[in-house]
PDB file of N, CA and C in Angstrom:
ATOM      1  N   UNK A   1    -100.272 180.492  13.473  1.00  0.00           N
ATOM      2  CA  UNK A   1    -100.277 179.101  13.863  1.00  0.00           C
ATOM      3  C   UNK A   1    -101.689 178.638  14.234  1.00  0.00           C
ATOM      4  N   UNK A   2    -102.163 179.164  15.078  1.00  0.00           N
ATOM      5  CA  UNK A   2    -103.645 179.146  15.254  1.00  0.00           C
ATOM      6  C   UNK A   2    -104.762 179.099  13.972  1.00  0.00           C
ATOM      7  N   UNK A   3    -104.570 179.994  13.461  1.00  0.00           N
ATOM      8  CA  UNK A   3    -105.110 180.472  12.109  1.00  0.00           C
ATOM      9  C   UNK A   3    -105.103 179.169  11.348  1.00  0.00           C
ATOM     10  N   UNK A   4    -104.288 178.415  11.594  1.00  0.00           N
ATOM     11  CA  UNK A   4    -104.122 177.280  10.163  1.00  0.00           C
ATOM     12  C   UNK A   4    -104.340 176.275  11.278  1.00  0.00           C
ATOM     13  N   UNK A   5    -104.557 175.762  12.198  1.00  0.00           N
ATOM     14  CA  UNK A   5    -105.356 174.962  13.010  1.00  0.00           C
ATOM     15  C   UNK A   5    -106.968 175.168  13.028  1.00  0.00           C
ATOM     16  N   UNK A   6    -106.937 175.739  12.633  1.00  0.00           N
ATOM     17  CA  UNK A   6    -108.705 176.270  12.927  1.00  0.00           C
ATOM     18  C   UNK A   6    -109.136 175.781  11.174  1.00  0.00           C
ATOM     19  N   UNK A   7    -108.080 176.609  10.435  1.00  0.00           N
ATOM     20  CA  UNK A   7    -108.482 176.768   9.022  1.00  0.00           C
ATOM     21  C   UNK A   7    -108.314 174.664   8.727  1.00  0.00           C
ATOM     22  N   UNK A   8    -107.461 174.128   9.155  1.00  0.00           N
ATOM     23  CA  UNK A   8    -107.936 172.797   8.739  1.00  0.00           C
ATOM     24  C   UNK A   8    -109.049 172.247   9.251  1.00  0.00           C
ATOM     25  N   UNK A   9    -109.183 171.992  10.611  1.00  0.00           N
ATOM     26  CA  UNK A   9    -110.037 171.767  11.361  1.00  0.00           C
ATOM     27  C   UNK A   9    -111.779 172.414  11.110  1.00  0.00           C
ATOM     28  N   UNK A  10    -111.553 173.072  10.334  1.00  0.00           N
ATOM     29  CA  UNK A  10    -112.927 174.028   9.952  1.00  0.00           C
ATOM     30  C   UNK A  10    -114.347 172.856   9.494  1.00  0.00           C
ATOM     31  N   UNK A  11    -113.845 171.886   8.273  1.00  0.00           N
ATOM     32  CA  UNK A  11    -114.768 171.041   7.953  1.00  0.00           C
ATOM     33  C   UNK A  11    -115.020 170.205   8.803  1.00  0.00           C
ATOM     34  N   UNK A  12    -113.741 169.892   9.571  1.00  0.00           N
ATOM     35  CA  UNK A  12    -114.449 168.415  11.040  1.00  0.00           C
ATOM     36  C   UNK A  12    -115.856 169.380  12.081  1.00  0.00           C
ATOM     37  N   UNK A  13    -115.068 170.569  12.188  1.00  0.00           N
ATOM     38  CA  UNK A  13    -116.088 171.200  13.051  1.00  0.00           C
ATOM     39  C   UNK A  13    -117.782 170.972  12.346  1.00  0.00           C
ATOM     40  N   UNK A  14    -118.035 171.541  10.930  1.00  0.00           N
ATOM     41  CA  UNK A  14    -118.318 171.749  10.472  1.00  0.00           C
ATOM     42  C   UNK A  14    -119.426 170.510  10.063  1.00  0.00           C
ATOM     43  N   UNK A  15    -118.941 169.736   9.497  1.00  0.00           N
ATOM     44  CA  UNK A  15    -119.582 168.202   9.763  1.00  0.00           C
ATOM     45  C   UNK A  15    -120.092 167.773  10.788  1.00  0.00           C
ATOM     46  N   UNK A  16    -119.642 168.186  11.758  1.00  0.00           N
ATOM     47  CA  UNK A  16    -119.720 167.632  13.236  1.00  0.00           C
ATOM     48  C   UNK A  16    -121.037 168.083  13.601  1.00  0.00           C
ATOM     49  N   UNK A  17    -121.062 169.445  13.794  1.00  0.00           N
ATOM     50  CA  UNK A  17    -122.009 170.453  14.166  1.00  0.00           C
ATOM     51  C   UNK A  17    -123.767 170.125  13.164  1.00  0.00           C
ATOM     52  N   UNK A  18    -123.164 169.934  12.142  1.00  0.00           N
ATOM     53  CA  UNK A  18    -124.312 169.578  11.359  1.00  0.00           C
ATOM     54  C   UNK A  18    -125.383 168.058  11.583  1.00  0.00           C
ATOM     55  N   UNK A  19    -123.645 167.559  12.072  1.00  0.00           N
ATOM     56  CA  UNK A  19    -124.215 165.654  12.313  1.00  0.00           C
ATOM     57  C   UNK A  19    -125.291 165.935  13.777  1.00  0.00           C
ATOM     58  N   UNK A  20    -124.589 166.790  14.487  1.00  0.00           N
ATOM     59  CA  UNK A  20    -125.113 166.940  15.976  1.00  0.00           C
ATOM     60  C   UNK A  20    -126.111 167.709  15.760  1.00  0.00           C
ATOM     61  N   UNK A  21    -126.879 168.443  14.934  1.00  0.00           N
ATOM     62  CA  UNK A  21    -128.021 169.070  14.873  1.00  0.00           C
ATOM     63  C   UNK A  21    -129.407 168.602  14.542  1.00  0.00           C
ATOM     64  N   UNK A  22    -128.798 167.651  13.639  1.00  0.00           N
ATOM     65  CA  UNK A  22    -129.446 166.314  12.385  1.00  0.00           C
ATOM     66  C   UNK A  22    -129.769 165.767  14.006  1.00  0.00           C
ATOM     67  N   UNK A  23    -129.843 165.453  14.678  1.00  0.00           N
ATOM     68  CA  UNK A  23    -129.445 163.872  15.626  1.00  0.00           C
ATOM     69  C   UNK A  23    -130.532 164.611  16.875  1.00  0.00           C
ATOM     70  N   UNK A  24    -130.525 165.583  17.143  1.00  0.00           N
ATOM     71  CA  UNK A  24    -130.869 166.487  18.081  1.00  0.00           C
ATOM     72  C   UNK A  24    -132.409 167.254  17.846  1.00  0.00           C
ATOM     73  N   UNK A  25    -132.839 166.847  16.367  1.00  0.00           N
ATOM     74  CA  UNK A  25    -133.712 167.339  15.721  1.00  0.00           C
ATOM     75  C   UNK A  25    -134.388 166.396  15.602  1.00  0.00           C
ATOM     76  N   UNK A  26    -133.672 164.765  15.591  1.00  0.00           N
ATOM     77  CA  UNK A  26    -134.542 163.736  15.400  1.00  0.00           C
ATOM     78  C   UNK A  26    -134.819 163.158  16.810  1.00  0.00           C
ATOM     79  N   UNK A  27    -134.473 163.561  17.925  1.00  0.00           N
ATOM     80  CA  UNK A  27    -134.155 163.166  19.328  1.00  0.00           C
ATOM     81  C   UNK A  27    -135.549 164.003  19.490  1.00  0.00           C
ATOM     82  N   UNK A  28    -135.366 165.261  19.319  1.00  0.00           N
ATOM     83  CA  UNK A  28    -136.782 166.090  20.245  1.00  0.00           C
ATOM     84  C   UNK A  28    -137.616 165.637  19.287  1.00  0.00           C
ATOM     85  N   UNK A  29    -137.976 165.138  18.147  1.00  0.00           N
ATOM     86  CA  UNK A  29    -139.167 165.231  17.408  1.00  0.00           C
ATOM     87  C   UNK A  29    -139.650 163.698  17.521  1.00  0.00           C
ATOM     88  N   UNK A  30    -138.692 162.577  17.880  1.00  0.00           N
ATOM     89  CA  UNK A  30    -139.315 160.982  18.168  1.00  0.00           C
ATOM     90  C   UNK A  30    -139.569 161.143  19.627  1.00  0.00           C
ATOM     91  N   UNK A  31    -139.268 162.141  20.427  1.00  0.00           N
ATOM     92  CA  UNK A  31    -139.522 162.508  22.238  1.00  0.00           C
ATOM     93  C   UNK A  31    -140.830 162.666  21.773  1.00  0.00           C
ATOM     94  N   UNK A  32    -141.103 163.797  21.335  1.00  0.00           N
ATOM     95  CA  UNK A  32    -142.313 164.373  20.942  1.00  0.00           C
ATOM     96  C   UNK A  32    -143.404 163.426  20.639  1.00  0.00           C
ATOM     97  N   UNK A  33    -142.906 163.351  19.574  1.00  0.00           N
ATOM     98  CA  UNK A  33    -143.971 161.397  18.920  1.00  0.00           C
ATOM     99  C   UNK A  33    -144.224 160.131  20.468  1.00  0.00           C
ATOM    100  N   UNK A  34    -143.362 160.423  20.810  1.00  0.00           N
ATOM    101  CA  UNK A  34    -143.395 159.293  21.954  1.00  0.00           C
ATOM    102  C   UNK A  34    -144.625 159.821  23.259  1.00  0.00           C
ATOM    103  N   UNK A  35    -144.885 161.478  23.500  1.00  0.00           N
ATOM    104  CA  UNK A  35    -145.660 161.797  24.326  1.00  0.00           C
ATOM    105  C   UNK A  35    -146.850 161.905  23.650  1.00  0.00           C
ATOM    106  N   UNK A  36    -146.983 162.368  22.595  1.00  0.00           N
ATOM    107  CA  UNK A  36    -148.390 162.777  21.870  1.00  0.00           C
ATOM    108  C   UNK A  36    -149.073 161.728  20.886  1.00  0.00           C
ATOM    109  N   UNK A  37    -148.212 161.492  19.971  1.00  0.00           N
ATOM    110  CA  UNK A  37    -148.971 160.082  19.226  1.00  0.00           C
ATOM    111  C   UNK A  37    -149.038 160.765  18.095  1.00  0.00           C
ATOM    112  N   UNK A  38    -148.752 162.253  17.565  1.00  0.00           N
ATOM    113  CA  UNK A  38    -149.128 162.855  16.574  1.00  0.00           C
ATOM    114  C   UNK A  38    -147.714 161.682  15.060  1.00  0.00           C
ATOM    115  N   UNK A  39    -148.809 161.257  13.819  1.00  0.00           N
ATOM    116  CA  UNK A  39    -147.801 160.250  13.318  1.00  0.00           C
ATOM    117  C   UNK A  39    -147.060 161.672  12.082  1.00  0.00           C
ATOM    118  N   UNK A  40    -147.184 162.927  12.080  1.00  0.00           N
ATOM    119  CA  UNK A  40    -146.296 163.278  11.268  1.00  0.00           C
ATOM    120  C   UNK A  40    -145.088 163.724  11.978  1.00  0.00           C
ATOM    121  N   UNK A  41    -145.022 163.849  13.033  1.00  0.00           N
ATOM    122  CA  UNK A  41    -143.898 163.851  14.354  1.00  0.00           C
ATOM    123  C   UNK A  41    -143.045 162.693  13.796  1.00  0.00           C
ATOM    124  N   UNK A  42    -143.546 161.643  13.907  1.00  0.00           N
ATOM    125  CA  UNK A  42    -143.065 160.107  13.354  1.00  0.00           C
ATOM    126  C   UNK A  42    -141.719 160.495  12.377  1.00  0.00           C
ATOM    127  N   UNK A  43    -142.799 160.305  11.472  1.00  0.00           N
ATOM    128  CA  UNK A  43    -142.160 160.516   9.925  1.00  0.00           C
ATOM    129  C   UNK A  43    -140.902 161.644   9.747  1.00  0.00           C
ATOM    130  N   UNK A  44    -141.335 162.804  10.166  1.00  0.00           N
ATOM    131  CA  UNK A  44    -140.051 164.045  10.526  1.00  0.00           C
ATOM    132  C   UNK A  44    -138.961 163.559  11.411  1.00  0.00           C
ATOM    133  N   UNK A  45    -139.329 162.613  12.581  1.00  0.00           N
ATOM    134  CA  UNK A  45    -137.927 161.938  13.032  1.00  0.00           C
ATOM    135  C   UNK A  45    -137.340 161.194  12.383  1.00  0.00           C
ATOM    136  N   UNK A  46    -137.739 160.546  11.866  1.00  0.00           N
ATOM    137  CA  UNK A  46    -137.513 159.376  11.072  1.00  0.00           C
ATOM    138  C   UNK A  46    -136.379 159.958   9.827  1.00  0.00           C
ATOM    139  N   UNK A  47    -137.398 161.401   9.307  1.00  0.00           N
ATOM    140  CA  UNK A  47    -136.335 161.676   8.083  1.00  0.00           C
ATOM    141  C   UNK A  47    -135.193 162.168   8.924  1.00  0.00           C
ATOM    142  N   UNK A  48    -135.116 163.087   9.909  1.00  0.00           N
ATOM    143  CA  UNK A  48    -134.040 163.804  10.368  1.00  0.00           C
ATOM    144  C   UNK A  48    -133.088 162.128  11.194  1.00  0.00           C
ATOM    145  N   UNK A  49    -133.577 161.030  11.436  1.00  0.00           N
ATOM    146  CA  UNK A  49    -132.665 159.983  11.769  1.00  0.00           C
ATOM    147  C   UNK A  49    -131.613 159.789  10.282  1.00  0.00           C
ATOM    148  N   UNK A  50    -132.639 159.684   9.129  1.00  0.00           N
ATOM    149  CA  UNK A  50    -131.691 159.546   8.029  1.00  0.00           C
ATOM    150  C   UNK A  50    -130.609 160.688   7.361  1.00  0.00           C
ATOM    151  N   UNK A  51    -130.833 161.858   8.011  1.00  0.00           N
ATOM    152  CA  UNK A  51    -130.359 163.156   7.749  1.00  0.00           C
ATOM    153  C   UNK A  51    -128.759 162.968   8.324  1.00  0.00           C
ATOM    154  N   UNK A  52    -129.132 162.004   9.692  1.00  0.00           N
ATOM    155  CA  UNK A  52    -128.026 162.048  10.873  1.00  0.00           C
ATOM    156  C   UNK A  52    -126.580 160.980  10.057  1.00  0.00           C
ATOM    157  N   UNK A  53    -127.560 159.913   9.618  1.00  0.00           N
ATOM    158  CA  UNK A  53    -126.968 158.821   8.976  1.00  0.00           C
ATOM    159  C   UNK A  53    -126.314 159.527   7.796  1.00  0.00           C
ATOM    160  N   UNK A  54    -126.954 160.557   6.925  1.00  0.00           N
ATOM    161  CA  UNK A  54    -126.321 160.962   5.739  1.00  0.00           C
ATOM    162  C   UNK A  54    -124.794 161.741   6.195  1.00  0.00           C
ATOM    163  N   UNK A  55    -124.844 162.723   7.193  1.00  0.00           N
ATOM    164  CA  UNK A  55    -124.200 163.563   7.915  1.00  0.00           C
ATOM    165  C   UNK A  55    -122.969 162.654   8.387  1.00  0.00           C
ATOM    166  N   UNK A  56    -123.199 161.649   8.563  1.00  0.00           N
ATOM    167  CA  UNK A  56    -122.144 160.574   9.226  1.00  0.00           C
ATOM    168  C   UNK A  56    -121.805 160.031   7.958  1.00  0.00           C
ATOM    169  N   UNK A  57    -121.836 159.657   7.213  1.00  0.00           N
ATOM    170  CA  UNK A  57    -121.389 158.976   5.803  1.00  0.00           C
ATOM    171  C   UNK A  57    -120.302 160.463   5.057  1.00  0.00           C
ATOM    172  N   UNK A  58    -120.897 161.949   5.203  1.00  0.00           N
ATOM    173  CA  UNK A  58    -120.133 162.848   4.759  1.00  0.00           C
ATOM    174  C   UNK A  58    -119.071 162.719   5.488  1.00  0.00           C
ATOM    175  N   UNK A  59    -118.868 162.770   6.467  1.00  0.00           N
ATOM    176  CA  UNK A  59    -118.269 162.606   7.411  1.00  0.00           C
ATOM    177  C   UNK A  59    -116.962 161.318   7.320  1.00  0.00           C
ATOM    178  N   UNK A  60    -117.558 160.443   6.890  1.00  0.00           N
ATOM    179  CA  UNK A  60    -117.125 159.522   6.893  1.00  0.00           C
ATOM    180  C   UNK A  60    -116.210 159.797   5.036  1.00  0.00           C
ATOM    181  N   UNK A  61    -116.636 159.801   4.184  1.00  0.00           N
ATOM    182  CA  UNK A  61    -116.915 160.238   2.836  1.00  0.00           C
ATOM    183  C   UNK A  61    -115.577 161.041   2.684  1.00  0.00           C
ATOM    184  N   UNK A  62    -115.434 162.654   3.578  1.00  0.00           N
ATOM    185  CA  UNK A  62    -114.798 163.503   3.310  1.00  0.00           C
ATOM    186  C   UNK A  62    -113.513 163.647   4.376  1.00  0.00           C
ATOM    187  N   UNK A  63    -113.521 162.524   5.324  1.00  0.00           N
ATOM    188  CA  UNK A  63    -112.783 162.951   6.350  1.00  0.00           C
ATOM    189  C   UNK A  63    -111.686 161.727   6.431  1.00  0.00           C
ATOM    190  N   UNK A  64    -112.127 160.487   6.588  1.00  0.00           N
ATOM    191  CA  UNK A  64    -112.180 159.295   7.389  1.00  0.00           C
ATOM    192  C   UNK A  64    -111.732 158.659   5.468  1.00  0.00           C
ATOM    193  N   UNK A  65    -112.505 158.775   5.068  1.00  0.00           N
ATOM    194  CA  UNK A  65    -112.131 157.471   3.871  1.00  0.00           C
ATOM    195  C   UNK A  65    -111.823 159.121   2.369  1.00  0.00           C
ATOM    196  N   UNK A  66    -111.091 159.579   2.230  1.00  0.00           N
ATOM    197  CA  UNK A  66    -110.902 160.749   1.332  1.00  0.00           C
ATOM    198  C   UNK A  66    -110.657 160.000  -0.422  1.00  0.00           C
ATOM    199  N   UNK A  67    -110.537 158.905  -0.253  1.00  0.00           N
ATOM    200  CA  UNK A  67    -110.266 158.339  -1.576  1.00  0.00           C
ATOM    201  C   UNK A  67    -111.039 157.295  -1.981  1.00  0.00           C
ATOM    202  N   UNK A  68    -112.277 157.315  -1.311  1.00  0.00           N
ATOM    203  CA  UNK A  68    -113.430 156.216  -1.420  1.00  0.00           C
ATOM    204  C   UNK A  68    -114.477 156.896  -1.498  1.00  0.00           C
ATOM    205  N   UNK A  69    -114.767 157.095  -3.032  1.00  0.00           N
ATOM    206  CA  UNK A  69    -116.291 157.703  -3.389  1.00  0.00           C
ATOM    207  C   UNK A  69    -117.345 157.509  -2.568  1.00  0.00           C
ATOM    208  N   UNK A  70    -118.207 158.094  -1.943  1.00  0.00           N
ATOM    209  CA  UNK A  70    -119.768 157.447  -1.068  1.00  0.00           C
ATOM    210  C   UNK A  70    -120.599 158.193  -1.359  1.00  0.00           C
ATOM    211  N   UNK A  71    -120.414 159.033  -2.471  1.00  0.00           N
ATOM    212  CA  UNK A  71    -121.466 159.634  -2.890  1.00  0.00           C
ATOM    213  C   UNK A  71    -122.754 159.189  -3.300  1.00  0.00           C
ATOM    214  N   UNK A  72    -122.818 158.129  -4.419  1.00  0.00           N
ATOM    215  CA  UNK A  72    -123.784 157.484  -4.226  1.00  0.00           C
ATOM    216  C   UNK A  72    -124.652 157.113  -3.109  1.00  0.00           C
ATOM    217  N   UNK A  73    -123.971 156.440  -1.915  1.00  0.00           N
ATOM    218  CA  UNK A  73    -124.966 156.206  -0.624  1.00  0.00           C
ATOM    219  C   UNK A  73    -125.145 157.538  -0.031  1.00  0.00           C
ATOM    220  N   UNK A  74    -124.949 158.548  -0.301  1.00  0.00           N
ATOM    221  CA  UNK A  74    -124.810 159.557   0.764  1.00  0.00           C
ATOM    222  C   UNK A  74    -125.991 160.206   0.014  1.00  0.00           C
ATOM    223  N   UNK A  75    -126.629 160.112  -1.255  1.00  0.00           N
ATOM    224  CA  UNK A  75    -127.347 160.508  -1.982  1.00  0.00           C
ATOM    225  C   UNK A  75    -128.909 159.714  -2.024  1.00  0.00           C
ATOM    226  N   UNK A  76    -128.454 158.269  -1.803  1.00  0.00           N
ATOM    227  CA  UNK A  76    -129.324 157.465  -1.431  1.00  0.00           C
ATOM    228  C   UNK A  76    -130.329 157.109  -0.022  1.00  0.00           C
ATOM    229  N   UNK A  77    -129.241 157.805   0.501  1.00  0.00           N
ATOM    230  CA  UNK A  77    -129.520 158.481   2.167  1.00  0.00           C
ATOM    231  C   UNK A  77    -130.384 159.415   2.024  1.00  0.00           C
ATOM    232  N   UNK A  78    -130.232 160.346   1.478  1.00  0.00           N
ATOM    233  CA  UNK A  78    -130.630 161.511   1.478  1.00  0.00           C
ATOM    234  C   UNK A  78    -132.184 161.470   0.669  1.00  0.00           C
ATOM    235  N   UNK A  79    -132.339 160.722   0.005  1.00  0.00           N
ATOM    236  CA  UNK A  79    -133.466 160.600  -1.064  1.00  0.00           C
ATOM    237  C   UNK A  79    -134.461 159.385  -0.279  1.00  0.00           C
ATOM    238  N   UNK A  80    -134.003 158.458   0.520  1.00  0.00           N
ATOM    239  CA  UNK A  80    -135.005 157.754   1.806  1.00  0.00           C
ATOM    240  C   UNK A  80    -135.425 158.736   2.727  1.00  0.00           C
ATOM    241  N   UNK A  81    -133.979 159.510   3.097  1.00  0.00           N
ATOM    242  CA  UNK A  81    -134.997 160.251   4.319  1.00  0.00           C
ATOM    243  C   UNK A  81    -136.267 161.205   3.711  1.00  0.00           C
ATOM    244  N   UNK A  82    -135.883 162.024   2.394  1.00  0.00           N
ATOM    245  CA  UNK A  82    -137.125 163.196   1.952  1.00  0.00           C
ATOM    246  C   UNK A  82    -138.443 162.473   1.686  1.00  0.00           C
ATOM    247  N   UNK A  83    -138.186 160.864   0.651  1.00  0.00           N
ATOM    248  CA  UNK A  83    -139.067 160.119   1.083  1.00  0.00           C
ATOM    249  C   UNK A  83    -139.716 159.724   2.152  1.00  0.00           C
ATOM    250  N   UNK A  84    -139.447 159.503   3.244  1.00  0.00           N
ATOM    251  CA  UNK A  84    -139.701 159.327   4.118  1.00  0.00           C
ATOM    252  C   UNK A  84    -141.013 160.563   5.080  1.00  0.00           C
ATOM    253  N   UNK A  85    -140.613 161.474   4.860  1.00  0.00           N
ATOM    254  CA  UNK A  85    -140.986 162.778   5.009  1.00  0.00           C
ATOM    255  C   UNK A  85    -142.280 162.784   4.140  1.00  0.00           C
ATOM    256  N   UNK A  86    -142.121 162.858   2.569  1.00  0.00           N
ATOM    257  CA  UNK A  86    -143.385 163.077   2.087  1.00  0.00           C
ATOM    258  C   UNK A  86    -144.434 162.131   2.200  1.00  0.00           C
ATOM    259  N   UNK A  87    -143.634 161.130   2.515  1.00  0.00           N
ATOM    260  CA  UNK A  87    -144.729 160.322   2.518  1.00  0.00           C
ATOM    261  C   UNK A  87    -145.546 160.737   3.936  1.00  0.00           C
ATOM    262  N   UNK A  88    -144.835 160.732   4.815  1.00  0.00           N
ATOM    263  CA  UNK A  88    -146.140 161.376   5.977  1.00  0.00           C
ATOM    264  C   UNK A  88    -146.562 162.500   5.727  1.00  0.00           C
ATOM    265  N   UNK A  89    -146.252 163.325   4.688  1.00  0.00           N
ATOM    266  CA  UNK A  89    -146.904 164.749   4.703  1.00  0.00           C
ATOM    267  C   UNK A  89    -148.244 164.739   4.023  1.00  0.00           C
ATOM    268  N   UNK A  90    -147.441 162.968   2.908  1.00  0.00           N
ATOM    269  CA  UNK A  90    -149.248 163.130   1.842  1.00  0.00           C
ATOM    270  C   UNK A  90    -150.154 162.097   2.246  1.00  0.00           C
ATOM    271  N   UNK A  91    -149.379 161.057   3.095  1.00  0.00           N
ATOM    272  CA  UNK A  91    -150.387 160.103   3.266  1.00  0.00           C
ATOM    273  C   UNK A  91    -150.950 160.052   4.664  1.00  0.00           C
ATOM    274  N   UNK A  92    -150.142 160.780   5.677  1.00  0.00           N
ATOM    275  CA  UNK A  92    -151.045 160.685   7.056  1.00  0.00           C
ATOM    276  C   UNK A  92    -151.832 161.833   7.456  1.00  0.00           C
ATOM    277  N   UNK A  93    -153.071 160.951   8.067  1.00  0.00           N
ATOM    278  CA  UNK A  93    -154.120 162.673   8.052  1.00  0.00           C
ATOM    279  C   UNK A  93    -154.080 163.051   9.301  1.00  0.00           C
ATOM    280  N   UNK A  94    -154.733 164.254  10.111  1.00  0.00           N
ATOM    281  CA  UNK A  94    -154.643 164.605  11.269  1.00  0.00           C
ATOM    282  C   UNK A  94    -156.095 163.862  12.271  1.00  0.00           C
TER     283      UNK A  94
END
């Protein structure tokens, strides 16, 4: 009985944990940006904010709406935040 409570429940955990890591990664790294001023701090929060947003759309995607494609945005998400990222990796200097 347990076993098959856990075994459904596995992807909410699962999503969850990922959304909350995404969110927690962009929390200490815009803290960070906020004490030092360093701007690729910036940019790395920024992508891991869109990481959080993608994580919440799966979420949303696989849990919450199961018969409403969001792949597209969840892909589009995902391709702002890496943007987001390179662009401070190639365009801001130290």
């Amino acid at each position: 009985m347990i076993w098959v409570f856990l075994h459904e429940s596995r992807p909410t955990l699962i999503y969850g944990l990922c959304m909350l890591t995404s969110f927690a990664c962009a929390w200490l790294l815009l803290a960070s940006y906020a004490r030092t001023r360093h701007r690729l701090l910036f940019w790395s929060g920024l992508c891991f904010c869109g990481m959080t947003l993608n994580n919440l759309i799966l979420i949303l995607d696989k849990l919450v709406f199961p018969k409403v494609d969001l792949l597209t945005l969840r892909l589009v998400t995902a391709l702002i935040s890496v943007a987001l990222l390179l662009y401070g990796l190639v365009y801001e200097k130290e």
